[in-house]
N, C-alpha and C. Protein backbone atom coordinates (compact mmCIF):
# COMPACT_ATOMS: atom_id res chain seq x y z
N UNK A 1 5.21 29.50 -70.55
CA UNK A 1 6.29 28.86 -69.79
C UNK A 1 7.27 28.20 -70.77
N UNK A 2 8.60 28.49 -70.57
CA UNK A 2 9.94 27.92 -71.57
C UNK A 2 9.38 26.51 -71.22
N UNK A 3 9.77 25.76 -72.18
CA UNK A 3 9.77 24.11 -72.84
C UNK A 3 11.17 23.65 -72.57
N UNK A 4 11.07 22.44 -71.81
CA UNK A 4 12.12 21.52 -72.42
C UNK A 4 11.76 20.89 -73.67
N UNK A 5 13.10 20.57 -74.16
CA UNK A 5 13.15 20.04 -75.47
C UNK A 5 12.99 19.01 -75.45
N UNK A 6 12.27 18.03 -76.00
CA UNK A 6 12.09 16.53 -76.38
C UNK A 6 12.89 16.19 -77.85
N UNK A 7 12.07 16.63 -78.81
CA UNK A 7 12.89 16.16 -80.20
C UNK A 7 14.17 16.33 -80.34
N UNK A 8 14.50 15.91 -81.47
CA UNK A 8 15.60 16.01 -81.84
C UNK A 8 16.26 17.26 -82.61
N UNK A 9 15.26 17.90 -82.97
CA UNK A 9 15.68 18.99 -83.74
C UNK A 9 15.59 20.28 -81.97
N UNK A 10 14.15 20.28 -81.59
CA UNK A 10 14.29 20.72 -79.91
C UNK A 10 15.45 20.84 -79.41
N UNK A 11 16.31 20.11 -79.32
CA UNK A 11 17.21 19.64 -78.40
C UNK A 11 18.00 20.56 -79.04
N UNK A 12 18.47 20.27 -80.44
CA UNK A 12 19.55 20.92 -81.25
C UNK A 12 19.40 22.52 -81.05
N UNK A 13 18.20 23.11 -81.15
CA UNK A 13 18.08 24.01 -80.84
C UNK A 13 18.33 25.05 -79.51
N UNK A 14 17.98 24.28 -78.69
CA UNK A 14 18.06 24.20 -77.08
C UNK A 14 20.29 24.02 -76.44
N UNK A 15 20.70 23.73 -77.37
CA UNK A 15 22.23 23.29 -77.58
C UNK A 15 22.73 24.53 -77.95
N UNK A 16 22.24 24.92 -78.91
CA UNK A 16 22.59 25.92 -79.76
C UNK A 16 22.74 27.89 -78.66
N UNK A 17 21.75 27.28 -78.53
CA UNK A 17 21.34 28.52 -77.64
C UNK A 17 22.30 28.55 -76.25
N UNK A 18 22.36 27.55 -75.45
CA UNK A 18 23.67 27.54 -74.69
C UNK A 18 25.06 27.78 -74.67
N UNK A 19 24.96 27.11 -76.12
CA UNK A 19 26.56 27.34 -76.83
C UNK A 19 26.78 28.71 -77.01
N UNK A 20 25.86 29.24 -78.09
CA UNK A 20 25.90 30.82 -78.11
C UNK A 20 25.82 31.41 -76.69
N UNK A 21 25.25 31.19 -75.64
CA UNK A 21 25.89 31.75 -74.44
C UNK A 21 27.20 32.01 -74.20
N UNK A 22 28.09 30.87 -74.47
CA UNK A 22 29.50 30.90 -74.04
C UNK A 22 29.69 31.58 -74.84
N UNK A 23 29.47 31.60 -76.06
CA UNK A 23 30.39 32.97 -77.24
C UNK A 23 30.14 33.93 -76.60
N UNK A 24 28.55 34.41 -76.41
CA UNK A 24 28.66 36.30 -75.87
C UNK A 24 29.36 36.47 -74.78
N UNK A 25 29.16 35.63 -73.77
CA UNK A 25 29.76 35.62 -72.23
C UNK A 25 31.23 35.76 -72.20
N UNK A 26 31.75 34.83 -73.02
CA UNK A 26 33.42 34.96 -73.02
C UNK A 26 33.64 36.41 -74.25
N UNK A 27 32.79 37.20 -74.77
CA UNK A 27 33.13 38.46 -75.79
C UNK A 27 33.07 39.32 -75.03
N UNK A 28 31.47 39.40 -74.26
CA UNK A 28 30.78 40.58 -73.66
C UNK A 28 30.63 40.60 -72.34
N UNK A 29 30.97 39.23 -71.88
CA UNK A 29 30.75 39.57 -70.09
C UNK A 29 29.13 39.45 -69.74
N UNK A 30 28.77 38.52 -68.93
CA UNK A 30 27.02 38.43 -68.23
C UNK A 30 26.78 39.71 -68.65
N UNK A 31 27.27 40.93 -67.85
CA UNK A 31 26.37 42.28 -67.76
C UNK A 31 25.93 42.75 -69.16
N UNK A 32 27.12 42.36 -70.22
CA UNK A 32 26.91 42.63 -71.39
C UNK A 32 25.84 42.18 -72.40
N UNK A 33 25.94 40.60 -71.95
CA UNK A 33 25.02 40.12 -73.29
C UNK A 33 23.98 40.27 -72.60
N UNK A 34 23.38 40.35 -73.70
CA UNK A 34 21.36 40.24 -73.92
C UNK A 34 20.91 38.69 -74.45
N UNK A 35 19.77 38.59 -74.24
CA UNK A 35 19.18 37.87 -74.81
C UNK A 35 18.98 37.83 -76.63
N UNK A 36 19.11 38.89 -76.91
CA UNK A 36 19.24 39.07 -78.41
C UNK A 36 20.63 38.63 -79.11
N UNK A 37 21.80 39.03 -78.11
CA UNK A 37 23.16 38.99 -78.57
C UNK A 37 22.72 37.42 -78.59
N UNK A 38 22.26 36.86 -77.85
CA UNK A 38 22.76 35.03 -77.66
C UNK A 38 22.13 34.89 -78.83
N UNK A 39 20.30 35.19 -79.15
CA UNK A 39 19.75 34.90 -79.95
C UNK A 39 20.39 34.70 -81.24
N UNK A 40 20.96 35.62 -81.92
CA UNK A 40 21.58 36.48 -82.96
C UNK A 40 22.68 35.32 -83.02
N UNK A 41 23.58 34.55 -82.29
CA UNK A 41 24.59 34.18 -82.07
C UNK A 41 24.28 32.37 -82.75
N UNK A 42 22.72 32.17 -82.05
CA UNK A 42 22.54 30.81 -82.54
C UNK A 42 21.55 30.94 -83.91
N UNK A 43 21.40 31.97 -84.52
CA UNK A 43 21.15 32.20 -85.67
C UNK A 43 19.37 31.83 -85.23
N UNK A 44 18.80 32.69 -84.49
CA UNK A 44 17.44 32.19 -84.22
C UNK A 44 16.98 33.67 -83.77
N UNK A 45 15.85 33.63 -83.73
CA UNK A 45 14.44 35.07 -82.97
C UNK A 45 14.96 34.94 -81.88
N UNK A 46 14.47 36.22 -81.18
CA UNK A 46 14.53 35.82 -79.81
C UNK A 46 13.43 35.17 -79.07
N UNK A 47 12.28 35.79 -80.38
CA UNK A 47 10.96 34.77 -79.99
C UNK A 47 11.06 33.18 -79.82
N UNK A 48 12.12 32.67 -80.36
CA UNK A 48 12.59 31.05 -80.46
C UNK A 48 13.34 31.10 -79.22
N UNK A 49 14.47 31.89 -78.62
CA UNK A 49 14.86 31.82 -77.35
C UNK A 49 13.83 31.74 -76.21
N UNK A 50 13.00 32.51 -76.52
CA UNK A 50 11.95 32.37 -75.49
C UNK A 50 11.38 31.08 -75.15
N UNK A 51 10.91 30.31 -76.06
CA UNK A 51 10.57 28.87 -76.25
C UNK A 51 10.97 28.00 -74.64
N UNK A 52 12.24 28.38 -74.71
CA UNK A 52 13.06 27.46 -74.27
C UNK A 52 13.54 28.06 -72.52
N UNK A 53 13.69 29.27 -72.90
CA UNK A 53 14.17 29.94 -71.87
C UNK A 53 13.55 31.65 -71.68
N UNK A 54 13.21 31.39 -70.35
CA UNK A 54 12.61 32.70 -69.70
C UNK A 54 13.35 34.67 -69.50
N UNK A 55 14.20 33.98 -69.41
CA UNK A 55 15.36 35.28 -69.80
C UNK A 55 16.95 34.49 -69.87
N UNK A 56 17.88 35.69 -69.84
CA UNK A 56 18.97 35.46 -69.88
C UNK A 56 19.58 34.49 -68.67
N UNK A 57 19.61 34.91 -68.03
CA UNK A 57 19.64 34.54 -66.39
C UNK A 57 19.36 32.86 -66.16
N UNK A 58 18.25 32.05 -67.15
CA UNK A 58 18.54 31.08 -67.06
C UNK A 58 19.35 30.35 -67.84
N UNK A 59 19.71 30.93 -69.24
CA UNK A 59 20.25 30.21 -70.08
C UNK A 59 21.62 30.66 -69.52
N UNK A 60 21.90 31.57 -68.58
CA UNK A 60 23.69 31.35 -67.83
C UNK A 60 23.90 30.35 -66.71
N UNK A 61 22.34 30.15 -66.11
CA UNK A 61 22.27 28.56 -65.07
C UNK A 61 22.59 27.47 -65.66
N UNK A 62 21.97 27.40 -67.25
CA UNK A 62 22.09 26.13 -67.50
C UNK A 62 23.63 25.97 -68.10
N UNK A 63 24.50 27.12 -68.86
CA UNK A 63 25.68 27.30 -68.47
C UNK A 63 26.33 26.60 -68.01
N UNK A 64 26.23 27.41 -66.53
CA UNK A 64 26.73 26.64 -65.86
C UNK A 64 27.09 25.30 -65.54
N UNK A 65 25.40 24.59 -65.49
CA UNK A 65 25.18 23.06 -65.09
C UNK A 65 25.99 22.42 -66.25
N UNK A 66 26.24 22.99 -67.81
CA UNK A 66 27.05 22.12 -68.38
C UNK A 66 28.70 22.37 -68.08
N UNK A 67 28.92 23.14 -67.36
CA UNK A 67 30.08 23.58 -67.40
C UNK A 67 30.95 22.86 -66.55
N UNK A 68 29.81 22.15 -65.38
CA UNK A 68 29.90 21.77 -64.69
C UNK A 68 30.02 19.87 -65.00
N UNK A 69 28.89 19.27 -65.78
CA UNK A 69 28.93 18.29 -66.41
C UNK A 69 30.38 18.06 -67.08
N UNK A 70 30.62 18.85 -68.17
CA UNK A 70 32.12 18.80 -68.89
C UNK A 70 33.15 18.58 -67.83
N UNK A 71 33.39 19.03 -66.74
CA UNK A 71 34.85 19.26 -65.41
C UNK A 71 34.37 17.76 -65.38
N UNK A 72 33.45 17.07 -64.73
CA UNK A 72 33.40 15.68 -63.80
C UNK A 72 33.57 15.23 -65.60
N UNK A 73 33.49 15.44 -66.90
CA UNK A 73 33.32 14.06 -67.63
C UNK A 73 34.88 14.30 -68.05
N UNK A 74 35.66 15.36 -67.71
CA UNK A 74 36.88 15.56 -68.27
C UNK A 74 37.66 14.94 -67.21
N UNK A 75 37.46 14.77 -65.53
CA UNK A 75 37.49 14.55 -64.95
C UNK A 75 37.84 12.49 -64.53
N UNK A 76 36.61 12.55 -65.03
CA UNK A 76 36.33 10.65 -64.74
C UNK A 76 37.31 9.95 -65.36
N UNK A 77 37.65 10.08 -66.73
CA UNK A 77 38.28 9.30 -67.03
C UNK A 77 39.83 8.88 -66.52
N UNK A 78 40.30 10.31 -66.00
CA UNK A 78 41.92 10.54 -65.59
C UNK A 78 42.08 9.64 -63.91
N UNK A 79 40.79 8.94 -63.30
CA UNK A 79 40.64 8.51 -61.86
C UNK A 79 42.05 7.31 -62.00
N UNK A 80 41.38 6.49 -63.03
CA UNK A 80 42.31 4.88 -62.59
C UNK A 80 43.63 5.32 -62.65
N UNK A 81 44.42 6.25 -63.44
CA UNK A 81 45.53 7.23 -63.69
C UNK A 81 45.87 7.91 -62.56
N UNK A 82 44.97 8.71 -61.90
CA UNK A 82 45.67 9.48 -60.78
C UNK A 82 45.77 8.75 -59.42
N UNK A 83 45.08 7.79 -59.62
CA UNK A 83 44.66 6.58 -58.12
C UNK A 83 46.10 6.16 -58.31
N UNK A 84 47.15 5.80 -59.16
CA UNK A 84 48.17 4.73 -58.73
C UNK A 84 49.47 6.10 -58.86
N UNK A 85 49.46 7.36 -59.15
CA UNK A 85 50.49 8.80 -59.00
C UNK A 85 50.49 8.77 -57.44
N UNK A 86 51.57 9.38 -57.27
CA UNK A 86 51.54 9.73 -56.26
C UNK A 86 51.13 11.06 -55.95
N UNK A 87 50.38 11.30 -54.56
CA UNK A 87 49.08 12.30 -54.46
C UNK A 87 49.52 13.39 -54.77
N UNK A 88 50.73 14.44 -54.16
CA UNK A 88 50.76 15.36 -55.34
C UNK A 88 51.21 15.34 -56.57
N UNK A 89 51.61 14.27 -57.40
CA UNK A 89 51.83 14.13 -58.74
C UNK A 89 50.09 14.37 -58.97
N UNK A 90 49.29 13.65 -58.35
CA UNK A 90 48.15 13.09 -58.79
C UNK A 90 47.25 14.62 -58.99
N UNK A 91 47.52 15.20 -58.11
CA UNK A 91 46.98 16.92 -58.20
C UNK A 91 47.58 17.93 -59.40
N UNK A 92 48.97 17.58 -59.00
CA UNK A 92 49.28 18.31 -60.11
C UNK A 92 49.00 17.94 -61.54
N UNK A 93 48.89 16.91 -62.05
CA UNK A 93 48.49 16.16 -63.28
C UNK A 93 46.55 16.27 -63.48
N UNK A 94 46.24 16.69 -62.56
CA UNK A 94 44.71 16.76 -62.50
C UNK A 94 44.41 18.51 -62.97
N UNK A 95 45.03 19.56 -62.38
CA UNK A 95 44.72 20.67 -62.34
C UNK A 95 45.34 21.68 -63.85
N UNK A 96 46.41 20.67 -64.50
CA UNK A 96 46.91 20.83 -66.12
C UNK A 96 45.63 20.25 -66.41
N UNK A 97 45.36 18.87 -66.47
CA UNK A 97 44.43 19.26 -67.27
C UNK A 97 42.90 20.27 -67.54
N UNK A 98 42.70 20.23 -66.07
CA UNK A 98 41.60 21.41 -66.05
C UNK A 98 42.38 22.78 -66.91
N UNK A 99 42.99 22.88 -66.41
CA UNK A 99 43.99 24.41 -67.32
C UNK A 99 43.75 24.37 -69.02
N UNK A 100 43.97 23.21 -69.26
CA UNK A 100 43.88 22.65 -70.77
C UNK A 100 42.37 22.92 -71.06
N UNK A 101 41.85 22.15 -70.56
CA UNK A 101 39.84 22.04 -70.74
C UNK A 101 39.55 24.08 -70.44
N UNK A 102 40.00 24.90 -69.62
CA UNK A 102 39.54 25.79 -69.62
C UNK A 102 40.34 26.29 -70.86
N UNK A 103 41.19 26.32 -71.81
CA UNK A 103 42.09 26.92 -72.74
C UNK A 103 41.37 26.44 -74.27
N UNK A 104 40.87 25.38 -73.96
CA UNK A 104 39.83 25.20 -75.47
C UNK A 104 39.49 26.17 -75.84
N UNK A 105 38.93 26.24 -77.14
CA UNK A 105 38.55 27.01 -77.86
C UNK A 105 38.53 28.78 -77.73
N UNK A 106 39.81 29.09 -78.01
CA UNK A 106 40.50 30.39 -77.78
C UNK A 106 40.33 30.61 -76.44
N UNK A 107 40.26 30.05 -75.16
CA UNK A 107 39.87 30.27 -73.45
C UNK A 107 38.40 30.65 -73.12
N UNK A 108 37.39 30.26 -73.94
CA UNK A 108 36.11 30.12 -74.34
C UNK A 108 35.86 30.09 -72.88
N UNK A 109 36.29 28.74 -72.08
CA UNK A 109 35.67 28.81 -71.16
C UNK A 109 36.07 29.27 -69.76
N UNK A 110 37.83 29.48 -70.18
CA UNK A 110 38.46 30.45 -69.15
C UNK A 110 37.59 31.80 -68.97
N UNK A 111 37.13 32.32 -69.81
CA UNK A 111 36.48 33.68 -69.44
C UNK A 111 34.94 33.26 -69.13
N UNK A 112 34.38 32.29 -69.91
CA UNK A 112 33.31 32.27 -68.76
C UNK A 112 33.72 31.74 -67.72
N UNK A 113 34.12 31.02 -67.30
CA UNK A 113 34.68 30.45 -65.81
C UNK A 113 34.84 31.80 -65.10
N UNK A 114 35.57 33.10 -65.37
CA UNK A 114 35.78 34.02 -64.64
C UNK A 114 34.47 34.97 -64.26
N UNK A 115 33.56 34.76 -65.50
CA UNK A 115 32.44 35.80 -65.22
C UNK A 115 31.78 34.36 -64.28
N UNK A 116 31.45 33.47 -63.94
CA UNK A 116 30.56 32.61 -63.74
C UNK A 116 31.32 32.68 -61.67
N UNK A 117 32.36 32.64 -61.73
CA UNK A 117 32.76 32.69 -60.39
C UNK A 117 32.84 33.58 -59.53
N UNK A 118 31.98 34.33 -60.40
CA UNK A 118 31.81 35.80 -59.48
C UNK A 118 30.07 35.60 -58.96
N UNK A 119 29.84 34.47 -59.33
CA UNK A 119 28.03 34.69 -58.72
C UNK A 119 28.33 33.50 -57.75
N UNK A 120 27.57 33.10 -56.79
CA UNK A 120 27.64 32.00 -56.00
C UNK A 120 26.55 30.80 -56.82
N UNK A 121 28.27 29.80 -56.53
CA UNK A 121 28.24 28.73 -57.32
C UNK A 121 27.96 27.27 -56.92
N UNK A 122 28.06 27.50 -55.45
CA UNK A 122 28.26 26.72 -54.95
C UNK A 122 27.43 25.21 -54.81
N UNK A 123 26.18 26.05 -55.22
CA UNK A 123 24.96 24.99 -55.57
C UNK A 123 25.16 24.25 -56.68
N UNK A 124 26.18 24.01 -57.66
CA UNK A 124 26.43 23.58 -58.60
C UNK A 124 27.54 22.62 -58.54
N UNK A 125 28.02 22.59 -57.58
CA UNK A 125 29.34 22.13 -57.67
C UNK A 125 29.91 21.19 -57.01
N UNK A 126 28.58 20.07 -56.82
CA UNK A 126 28.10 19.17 -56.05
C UNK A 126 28.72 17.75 -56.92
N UNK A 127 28.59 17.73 -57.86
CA UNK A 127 28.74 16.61 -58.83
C UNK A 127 30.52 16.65 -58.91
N UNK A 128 31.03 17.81 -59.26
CA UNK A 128 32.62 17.88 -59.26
C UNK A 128 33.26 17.59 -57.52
N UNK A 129 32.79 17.85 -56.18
CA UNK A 129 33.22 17.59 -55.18
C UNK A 129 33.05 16.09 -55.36
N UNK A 130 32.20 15.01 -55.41
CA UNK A 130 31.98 13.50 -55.78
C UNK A 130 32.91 13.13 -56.29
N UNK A 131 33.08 13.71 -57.51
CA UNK A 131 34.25 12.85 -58.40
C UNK A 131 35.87 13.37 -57.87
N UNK A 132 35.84 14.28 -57.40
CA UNK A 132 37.14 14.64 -56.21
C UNK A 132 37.61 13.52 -54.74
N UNK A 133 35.95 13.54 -54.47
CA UNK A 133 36.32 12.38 -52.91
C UNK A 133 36.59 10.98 -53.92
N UNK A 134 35.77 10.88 -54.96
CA UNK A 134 36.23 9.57 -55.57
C UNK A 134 37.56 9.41 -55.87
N UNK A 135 38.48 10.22 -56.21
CA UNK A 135 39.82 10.36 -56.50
C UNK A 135 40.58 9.74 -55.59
N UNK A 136 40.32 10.44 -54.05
CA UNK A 136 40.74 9.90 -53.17
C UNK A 136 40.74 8.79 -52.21
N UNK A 137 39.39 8.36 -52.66
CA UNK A 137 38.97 7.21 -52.02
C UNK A 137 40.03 5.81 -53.18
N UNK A 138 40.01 6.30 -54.35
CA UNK A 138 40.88 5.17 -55.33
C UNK A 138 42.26 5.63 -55.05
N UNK A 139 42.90 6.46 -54.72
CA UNK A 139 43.99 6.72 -53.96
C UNK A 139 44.35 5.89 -53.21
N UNK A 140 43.49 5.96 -52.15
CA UNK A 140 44.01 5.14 -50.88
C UNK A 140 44.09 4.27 -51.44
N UNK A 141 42.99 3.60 -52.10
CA UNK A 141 42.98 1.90 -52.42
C UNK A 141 43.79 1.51 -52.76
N UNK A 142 44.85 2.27 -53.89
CA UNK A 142 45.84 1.63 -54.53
C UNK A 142 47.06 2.16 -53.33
N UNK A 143 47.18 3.01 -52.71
CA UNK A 143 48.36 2.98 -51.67
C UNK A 143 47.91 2.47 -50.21
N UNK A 144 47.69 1.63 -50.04
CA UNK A 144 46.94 0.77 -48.91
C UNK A 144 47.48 1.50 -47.67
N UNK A 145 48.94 1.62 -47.85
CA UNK A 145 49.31 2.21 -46.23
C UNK A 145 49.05 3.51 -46.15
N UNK A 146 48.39 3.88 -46.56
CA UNK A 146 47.89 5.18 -46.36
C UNK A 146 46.81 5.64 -45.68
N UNK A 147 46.12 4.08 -45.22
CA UNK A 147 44.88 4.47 -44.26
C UNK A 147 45.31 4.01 -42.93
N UNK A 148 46.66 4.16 -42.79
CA UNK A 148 47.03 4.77 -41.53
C UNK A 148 46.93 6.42 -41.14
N UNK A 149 46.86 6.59 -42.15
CA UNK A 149 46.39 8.64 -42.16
C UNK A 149 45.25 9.09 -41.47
N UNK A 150 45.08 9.65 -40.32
CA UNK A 150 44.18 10.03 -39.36
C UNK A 150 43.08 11.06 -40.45
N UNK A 151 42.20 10.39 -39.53
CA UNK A 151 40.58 11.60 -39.96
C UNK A 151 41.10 11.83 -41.52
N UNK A 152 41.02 10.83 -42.34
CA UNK A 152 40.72 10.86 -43.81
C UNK A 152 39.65 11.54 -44.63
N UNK A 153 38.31 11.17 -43.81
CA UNK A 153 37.01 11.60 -44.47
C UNK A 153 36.87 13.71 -44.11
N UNK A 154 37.86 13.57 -42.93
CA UNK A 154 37.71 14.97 -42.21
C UNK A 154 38.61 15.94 -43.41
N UNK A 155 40.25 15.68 -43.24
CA UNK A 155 41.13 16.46 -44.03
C UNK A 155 40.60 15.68 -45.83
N UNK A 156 40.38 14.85 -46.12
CA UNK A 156 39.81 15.10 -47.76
C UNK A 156 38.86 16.03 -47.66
N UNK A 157 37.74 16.14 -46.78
CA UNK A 157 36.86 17.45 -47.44
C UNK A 157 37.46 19.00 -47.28
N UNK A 158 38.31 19.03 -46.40
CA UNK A 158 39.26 20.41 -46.01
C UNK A 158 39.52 20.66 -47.32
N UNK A 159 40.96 19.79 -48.08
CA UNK A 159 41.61 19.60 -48.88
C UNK A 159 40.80 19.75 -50.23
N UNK A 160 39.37 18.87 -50.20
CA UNK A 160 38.62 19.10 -51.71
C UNK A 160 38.44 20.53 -51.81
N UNK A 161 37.16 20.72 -50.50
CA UNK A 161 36.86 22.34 -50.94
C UNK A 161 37.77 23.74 -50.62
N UNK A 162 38.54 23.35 -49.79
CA UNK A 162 39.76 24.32 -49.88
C UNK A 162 40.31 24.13 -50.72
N UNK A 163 40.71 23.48 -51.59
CA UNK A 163 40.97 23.47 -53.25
C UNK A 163 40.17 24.20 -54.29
N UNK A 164 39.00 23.98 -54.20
CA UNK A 164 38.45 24.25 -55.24
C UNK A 164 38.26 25.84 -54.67
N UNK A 165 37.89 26.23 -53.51
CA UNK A 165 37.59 27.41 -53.21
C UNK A 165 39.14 28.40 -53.83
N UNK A 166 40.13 27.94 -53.78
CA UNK A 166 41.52 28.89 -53.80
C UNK A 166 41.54 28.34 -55.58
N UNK A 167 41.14 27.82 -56.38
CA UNK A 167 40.93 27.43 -58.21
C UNK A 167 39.59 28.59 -58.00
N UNK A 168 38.81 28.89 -57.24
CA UNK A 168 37.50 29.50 -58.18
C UNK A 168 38.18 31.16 -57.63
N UNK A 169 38.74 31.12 -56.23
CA UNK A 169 39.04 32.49 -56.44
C UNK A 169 40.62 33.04 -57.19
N UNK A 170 40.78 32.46 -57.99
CA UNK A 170 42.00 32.68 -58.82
C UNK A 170 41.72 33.11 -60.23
N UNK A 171 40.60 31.84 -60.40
CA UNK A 171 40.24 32.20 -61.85
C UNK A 171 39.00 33.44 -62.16
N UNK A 172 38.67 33.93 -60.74
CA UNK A 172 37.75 34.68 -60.56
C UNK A 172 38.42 36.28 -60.67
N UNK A 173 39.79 36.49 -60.67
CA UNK A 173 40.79 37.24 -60.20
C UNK A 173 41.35 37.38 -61.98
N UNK A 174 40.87 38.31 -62.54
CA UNK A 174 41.50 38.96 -63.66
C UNK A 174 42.87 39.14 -63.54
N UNK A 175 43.44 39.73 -62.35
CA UNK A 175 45.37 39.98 -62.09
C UNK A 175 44.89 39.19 -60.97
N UNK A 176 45.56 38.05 -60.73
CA UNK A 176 45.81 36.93 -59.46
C UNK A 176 47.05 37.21 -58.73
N UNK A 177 47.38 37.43 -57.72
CA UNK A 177 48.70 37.61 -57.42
C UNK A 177 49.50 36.37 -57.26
N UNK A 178 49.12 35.08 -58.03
CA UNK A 178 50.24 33.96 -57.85
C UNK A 178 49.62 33.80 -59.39
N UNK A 179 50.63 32.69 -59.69
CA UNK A 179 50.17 32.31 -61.55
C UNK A 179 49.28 30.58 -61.10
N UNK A 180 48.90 30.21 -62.10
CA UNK A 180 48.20 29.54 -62.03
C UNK A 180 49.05 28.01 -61.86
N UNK A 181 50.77 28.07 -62.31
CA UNK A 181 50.90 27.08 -61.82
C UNK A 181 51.76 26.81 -60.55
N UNK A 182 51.87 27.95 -60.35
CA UNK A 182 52.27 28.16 -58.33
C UNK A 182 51.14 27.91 -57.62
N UNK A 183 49.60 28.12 -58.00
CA UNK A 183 48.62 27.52 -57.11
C UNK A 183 48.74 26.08 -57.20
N UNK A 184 48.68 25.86 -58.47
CA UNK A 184 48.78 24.38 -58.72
C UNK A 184 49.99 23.33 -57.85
N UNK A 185 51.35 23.91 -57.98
CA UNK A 185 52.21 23.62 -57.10
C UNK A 185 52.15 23.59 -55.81
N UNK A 186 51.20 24.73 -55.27
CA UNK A 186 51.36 24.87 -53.62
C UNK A 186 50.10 23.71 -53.96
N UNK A 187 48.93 23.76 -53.79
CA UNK A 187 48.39 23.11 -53.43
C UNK A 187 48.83 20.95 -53.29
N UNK A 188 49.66 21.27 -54.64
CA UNK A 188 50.07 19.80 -54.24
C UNK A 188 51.22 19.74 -53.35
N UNK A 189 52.08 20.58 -52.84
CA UNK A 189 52.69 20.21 -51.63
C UNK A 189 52.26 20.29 -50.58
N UNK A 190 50.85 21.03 -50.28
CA UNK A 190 50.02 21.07 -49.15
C UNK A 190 49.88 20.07 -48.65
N UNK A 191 49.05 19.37 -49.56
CA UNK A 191 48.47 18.00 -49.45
C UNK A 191 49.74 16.83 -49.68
N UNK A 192 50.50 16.69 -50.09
CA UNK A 192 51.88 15.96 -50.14
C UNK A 192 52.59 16.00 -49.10
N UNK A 193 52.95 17.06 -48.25
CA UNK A 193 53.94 17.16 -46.87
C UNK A 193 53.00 16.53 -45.94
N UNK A 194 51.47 16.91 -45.88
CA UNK A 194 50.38 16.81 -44.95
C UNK A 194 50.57 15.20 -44.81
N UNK A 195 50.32 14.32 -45.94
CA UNK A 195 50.87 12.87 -45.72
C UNK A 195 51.96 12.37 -45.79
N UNK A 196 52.80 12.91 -46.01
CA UNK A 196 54.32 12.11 -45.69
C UNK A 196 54.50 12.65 -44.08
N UNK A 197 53.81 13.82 -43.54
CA UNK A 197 53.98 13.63 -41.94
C UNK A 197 53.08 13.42 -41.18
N UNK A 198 52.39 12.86 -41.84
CA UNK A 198 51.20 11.67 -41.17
C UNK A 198 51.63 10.37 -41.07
N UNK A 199 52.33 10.11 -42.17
CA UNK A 199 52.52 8.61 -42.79
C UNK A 199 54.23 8.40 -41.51
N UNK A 200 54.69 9.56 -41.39
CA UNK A 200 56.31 9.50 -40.10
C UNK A 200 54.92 9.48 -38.87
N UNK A 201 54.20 10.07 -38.86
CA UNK A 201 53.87 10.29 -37.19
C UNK A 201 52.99 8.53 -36.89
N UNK A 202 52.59 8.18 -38.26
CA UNK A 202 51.99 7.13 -37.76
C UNK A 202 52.47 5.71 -38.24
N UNK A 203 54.01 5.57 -38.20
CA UNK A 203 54.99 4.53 -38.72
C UNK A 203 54.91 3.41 -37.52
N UNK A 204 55.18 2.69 -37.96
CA UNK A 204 54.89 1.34 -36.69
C UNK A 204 56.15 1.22 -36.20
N UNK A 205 56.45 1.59 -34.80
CA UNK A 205 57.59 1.50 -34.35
C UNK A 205 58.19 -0.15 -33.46
């Protein structure tokens, strides 16, 4: 049975081997790499991959789960910042930087992002919806009249995962038929018109 890593050198190793995931994945595509390509990649056996991990298949889960970690920690810090923008400034200034974070290291993780959004993800993507409702919940706070806006808890979850669902099938989309910053644009006037004619329908007359 694969080991979690305890030590310190464990761990490094266990790092290594993930990382080299993203290299083959963004070269060769899931279908492509092997377990050897990753091996080969973190300069180790594959008998040492084994250690750690049972086949390929998990070391693209755990992938994932960091891929996923990185969005909410790239994420957290930009909150006290997008809480006082106004909400589609606050989207649009949120979804550059995801653009940026996927463009690191030659689009390292733009292409895994594309092979990774073709499997169902959805079980993963629990921690990034959180730090999304958190966005909005510090939103309101700092624009107070805004919780005159009907069924808040209802249209933020519309708005989160109909967001993220129209970002995963875009980047999932080798030729997209809109560019990435016309999604980015529509989506913040979606959500921008949606409350400025909430905010007229529910003005104190």
């Amino acid at each position: 049975m694969p080991r979690k890593p305890k030590q310190e050198r464990s761990k490094a190793t266990y790092d290594a081997i993930v990382e080299a995931g993203f290299i083959c994945v963004a070269e060769r595509g899931m279908a492509g790499t092997t377990t050897r390509h990753i091996a080969d990649t973190a300069g180790i056996g594959v008998g040492s991959l084994y250690e750690y991990f049972a086949n390929k298949e998990e070391v693209f889960d755990q992938m994932t789960k960091q891929f996923v970690v990185e969005v909410v920690a790239m994420l957290q810090p930009l909150v006290p910042e997008l809480a006082r923008m106004s909400i589609g400034e606050a989207i649009k200034v949120m979804l550059q930087h995801f653009e940026v974070f996927l463009n690191r290291n030659d689009q390292r993780y733009l292409r895994c992002a594309r092979e990774a959004m073709r499997v169902d993800i959805k079980d993963y993507m629990q921690p990034v919806t959180t730090v999304l409702t958190e966005i909005v919940m510090q939103h309101v706070l700092h624009h107070p009249e805004q919780m005159r806006i009907r069924s808040i808890p209802a249209m933020s979850y519309i708005f989160i995962n109909g967001g993220i669902f129209a970002v995963v099938q875009h980047l999932s989309n080798p030729n997209p038929p809109i560019t990435y910053e016309e999604l980015t644009q529509g989506l913040a006037d979606m959500v921008d018109h949606y409350v400025v004619r909430e905010m007229q329908l529910t003005a104190p007359r």
